[in-house]
N, C-alpha and C. Protein backbone atom coordinates (compact mmCIF):
# COMPACT_ATOMS: atom_id res chain seq x y z
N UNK A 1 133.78 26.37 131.09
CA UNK A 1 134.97 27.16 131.34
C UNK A 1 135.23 27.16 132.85
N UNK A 2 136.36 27.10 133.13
CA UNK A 2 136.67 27.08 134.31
C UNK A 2 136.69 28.45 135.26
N UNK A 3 136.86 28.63 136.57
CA UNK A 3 136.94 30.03 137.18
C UNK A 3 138.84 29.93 137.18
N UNK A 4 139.14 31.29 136.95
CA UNK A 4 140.16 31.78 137.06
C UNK A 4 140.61 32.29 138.48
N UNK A 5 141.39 31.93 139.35
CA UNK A 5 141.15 32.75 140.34
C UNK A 5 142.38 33.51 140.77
N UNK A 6 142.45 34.66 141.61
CA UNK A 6 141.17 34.94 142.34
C UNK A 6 139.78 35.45 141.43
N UNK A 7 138.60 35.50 142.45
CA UNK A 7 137.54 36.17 141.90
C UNK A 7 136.68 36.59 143.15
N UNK A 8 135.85 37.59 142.78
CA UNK A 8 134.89 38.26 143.45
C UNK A 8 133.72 38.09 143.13
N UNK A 9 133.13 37.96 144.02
CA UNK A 9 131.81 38.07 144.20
C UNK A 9 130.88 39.09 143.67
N UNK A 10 129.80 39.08 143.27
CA UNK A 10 129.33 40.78 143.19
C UNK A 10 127.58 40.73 143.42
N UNK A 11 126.56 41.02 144.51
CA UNK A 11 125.86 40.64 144.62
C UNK A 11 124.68 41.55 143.77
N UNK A 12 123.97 41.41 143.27
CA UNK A 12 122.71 42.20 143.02
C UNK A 12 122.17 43.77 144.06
N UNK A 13 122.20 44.46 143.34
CA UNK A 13 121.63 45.76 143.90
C UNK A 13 122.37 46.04 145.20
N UNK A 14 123.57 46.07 145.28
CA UNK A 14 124.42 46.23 146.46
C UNK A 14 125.95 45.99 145.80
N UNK A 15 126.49 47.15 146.72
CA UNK A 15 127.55 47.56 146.24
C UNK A 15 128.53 46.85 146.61
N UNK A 16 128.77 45.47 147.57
CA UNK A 16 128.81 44.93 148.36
C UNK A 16 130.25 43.77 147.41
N UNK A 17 131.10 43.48 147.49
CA UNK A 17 132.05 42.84 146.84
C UNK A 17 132.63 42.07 147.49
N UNK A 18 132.63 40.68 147.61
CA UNK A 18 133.36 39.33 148.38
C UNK A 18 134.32 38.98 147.29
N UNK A 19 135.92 39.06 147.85
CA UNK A 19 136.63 38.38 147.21
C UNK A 19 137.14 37.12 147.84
N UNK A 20 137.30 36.09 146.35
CA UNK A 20 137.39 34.88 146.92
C UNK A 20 139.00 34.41 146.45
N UNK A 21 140.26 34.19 147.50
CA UNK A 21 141.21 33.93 146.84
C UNK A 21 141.49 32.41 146.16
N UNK A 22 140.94 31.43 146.32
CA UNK A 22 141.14 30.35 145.52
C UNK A 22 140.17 29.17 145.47
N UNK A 23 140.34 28.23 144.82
CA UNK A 23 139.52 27.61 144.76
C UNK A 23 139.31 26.96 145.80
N UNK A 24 140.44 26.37 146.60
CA UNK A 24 140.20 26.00 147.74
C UNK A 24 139.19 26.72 149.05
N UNK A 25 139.33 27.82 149.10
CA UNK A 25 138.82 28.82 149.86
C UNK A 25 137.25 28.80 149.99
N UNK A 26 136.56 28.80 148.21
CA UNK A 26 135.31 28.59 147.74
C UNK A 26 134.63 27.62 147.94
N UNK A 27 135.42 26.18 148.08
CA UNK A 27 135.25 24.86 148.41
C UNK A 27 134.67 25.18 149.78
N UNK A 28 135.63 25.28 150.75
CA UNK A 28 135.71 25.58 152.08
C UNK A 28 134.56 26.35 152.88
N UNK A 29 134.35 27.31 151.99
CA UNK A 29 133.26 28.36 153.00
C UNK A 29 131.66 27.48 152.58
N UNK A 30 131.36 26.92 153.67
CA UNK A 30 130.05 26.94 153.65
C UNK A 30 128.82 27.64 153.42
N UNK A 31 128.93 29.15 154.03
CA UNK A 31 128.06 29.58 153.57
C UNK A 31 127.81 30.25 152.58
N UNK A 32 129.07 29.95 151.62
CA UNK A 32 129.08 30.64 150.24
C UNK A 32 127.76 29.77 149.38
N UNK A 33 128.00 28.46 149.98
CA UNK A 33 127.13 27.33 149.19
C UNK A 33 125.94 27.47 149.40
N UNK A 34 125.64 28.05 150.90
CA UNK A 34 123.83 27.24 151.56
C UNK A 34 123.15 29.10 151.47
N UNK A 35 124.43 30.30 150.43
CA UNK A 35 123.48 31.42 150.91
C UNK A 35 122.54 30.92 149.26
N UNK A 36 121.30 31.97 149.11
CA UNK A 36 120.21 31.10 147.90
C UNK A 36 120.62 33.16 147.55
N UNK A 37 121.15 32.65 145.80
CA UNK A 37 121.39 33.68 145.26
C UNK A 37 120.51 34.09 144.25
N UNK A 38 120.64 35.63 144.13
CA UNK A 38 119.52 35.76 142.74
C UNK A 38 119.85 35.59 141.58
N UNK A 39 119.11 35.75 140.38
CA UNK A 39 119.79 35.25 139.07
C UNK A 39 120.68 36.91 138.78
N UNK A 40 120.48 37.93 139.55
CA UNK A 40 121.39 38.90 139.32
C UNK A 40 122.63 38.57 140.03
N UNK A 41 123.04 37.81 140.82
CA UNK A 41 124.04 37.69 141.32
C UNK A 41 125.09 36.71 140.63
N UNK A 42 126.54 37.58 140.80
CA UNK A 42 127.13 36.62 139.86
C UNK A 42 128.61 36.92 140.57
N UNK A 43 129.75 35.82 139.88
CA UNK A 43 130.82 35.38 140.40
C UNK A 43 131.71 36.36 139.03
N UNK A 44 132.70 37.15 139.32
CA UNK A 44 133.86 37.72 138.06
C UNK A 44 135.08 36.89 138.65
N UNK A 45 135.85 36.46 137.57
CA UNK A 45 136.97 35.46 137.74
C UNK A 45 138.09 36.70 137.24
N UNK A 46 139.56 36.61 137.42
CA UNK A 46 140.44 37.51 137.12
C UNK A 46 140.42 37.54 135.43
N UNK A 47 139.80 37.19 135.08
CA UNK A 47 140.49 37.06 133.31
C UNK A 47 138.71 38.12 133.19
N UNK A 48 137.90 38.27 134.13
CA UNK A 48 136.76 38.95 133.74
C UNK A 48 135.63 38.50 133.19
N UNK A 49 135.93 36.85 133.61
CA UNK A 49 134.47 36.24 133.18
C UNK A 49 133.55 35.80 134.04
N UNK A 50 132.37 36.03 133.97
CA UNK A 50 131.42 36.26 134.60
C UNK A 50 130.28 34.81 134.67
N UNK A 51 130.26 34.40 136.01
CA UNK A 51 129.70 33.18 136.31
C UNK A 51 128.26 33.23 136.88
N UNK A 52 127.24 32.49 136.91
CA UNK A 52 125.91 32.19 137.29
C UNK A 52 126.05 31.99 138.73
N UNK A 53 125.66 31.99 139.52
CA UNK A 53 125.42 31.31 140.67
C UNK A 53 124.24 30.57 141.08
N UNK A 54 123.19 30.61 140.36
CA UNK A 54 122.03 29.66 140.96
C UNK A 54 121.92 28.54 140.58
N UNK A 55 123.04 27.66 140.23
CA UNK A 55 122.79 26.28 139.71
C UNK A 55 123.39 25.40 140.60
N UNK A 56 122.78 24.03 141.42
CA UNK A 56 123.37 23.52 142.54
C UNK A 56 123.78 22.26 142.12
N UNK A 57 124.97 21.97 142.73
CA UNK A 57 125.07 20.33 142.43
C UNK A 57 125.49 19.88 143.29
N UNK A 58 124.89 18.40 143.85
CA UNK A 58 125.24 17.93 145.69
C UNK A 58 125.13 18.73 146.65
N UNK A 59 124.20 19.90 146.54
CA UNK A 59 124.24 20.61 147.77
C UNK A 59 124.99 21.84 147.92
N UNK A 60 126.28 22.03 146.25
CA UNK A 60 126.96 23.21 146.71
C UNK A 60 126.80 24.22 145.12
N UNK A 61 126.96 25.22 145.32
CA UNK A 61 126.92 26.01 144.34
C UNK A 61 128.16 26.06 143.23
N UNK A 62 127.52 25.49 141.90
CA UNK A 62 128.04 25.26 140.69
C UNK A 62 128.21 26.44 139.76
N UNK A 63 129.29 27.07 140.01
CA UNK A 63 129.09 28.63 138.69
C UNK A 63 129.23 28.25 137.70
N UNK A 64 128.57 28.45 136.91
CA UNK A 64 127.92 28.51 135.93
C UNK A 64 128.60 29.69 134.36
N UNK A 65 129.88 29.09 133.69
CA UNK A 65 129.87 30.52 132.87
C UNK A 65 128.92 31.00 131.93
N UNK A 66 129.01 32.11 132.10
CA UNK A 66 127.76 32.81 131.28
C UNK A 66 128.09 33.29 130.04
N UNK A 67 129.22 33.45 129.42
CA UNK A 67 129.46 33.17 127.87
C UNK A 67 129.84 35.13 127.51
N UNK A 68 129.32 35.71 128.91
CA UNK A 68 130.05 37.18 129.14
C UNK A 68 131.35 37.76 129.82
N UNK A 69 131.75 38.51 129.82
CA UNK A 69 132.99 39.29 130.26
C UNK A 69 132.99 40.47 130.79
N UNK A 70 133.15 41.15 131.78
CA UNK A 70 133.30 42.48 132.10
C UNK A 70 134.68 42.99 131.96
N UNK A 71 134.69 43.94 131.38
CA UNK A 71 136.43 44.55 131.19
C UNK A 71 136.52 45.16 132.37
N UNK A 72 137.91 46.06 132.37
CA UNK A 72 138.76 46.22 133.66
C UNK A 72 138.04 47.67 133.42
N UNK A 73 137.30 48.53 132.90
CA UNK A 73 136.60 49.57 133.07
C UNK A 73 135.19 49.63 134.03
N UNK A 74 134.86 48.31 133.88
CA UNK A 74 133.52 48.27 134.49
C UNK A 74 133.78 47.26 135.80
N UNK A 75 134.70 46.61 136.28
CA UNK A 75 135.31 45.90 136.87
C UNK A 75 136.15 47.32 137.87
N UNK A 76 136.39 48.32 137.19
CA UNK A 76 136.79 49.41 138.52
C UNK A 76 135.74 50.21 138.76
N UNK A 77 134.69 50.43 138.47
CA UNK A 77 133.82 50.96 138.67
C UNK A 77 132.45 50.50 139.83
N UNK A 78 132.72 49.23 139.96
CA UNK A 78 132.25 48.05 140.65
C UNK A 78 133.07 48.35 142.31
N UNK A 79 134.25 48.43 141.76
CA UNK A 79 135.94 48.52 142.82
C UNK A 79 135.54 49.96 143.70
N UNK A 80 135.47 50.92 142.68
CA UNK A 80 135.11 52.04 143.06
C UNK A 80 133.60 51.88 144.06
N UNK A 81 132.28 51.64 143.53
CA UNK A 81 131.16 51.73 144.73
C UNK A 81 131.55 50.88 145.79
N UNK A 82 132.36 50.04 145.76
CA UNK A 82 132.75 48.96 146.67
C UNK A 82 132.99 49.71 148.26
N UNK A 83 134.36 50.69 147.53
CA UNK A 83 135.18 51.21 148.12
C UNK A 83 134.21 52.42 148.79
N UNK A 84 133.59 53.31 148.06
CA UNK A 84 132.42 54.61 148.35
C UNK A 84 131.60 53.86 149.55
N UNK A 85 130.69 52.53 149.42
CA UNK A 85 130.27 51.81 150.12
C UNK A 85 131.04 51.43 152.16
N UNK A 86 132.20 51.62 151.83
CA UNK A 86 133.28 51.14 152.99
C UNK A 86 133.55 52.82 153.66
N UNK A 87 132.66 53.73 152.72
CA UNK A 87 133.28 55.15 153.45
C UNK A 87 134.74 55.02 153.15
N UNK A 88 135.49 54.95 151.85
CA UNK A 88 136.45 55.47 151.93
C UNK A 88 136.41 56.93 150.89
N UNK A 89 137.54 57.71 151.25
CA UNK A 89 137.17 58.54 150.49
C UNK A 89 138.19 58.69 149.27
N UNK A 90 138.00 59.66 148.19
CA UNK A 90 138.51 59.65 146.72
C UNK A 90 138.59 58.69 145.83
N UNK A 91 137.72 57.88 146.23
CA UNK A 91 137.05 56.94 145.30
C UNK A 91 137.55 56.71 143.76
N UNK A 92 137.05 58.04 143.69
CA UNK A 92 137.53 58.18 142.31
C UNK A 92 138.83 58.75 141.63
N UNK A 93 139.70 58.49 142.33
CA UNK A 93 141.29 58.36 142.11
C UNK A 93 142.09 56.82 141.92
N UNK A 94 140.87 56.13 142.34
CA UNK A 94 140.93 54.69 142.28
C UNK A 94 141.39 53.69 140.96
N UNK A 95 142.41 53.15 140.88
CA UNK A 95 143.05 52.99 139.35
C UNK A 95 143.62 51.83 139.44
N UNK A 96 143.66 50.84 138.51
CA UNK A 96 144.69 49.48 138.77
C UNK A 96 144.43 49.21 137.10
N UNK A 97 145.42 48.87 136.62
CA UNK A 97 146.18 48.56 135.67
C UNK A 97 145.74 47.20 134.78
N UNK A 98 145.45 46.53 135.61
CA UNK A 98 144.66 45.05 135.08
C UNK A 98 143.38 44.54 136.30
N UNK A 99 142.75 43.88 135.71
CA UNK A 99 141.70 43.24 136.58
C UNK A 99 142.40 42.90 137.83
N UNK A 100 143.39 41.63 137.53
CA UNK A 100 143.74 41.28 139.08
C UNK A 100 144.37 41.94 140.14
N UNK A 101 144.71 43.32 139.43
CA UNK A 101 145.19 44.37 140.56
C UNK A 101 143.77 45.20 140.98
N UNK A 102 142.75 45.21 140.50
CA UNK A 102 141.48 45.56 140.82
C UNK A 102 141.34 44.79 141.79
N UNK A 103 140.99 43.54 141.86
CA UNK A 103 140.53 42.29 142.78
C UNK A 103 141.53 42.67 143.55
N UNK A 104 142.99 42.84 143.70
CA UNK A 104 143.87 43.22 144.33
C UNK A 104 143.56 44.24 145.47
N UNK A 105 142.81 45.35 144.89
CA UNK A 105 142.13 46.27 145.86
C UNK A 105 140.79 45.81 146.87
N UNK A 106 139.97 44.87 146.00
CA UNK A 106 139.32 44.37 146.89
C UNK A 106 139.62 43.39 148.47
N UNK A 107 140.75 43.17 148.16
CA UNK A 107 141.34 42.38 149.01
C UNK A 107 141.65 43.31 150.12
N UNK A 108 142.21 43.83 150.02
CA UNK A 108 143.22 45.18 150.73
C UNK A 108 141.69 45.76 151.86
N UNK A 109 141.01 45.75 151.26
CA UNK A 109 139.38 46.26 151.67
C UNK A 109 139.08 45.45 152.86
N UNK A 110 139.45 44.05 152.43
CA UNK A 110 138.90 42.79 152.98
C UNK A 110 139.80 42.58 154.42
N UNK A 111 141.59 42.59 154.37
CA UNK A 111 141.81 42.47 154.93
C UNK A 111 142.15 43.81 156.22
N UNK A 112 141.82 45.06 155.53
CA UNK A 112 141.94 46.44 156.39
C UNK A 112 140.40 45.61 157.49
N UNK A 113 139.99 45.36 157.34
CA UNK A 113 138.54 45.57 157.98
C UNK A 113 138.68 43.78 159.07
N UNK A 114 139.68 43.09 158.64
CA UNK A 114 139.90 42.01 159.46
C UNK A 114 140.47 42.24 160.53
C-alpha cells in the first residue's frame, strides 16, 4: 500500500510529532533516512494508515504498511499531547473534523515554531 500524503511521523514514548508534507519532501530529508528507528516507531498517512519504519532499502527507509489504521479519535489525541508537549494551552478544546485537518494542526505547530 502506498503512503497517502501528507503524513506524520510519531515516534515511540514521546509525544513528539514530525509532519511530512509530501513525498517529495520524505525523499529529500536525509536524516529522516540515516535516523535508526524503533520497531515502536511508526509513519500515519492521511487516510490513517499506519507504516513500519525499520525496513531499509539502498540505504533509505522503506515504510512498511502494517495492515493497521488509527482513526481520527486516536489520531487527535496524539495531536492533542503533541500540542500539551509545545506548552500550548487548552489542549483539550483541540478538534478537527477529519484526519487531514488533524495533520493540518500539526503543521500549524511546525510552521509557528519556524
Amino acid at each position: 500500500m502506498e503512503i497517502k500524503w501528507p503524513a506524520i511521523l510519531k515516534y515511540s514514548n514521546d509525544p513528539e510529532l514530525l509532519y511530512i508534507s509530501n513525498q517529495s519532501e520524505w525523499n529529500s530529508d536525509v536524516g529522516l533516512h540515516n535516523f535508526i528507528y524503533e520497531d515502536s516507531d511508526y509513519l500515519i498517512d492521511c487516510s490513517g494508515n499506519m507504516f513500519s519504519l525499520t525496513h531499509k532499502l539502498n540505504s533509505h527507509i522503506n515504510p512498511q504498511f502494517q495492515n493497521r489504521q488509527q482513526s481520527l479519535e486516536e489520531i487527535l489525541g496524539l495531536v492533542k499531547a503533541h500540542s500539551a508537549q509545545l506548552g500550548n494551552c487548552c489542549v483539550a478544546k483541540l478538534y478537527a473534523p477529519s484526519i487531514e485537518d488533524a495533520f493540518d494542526i500539526v503543521k500549524s505547530f511546525t510552521d509557528e515554531s519556524s
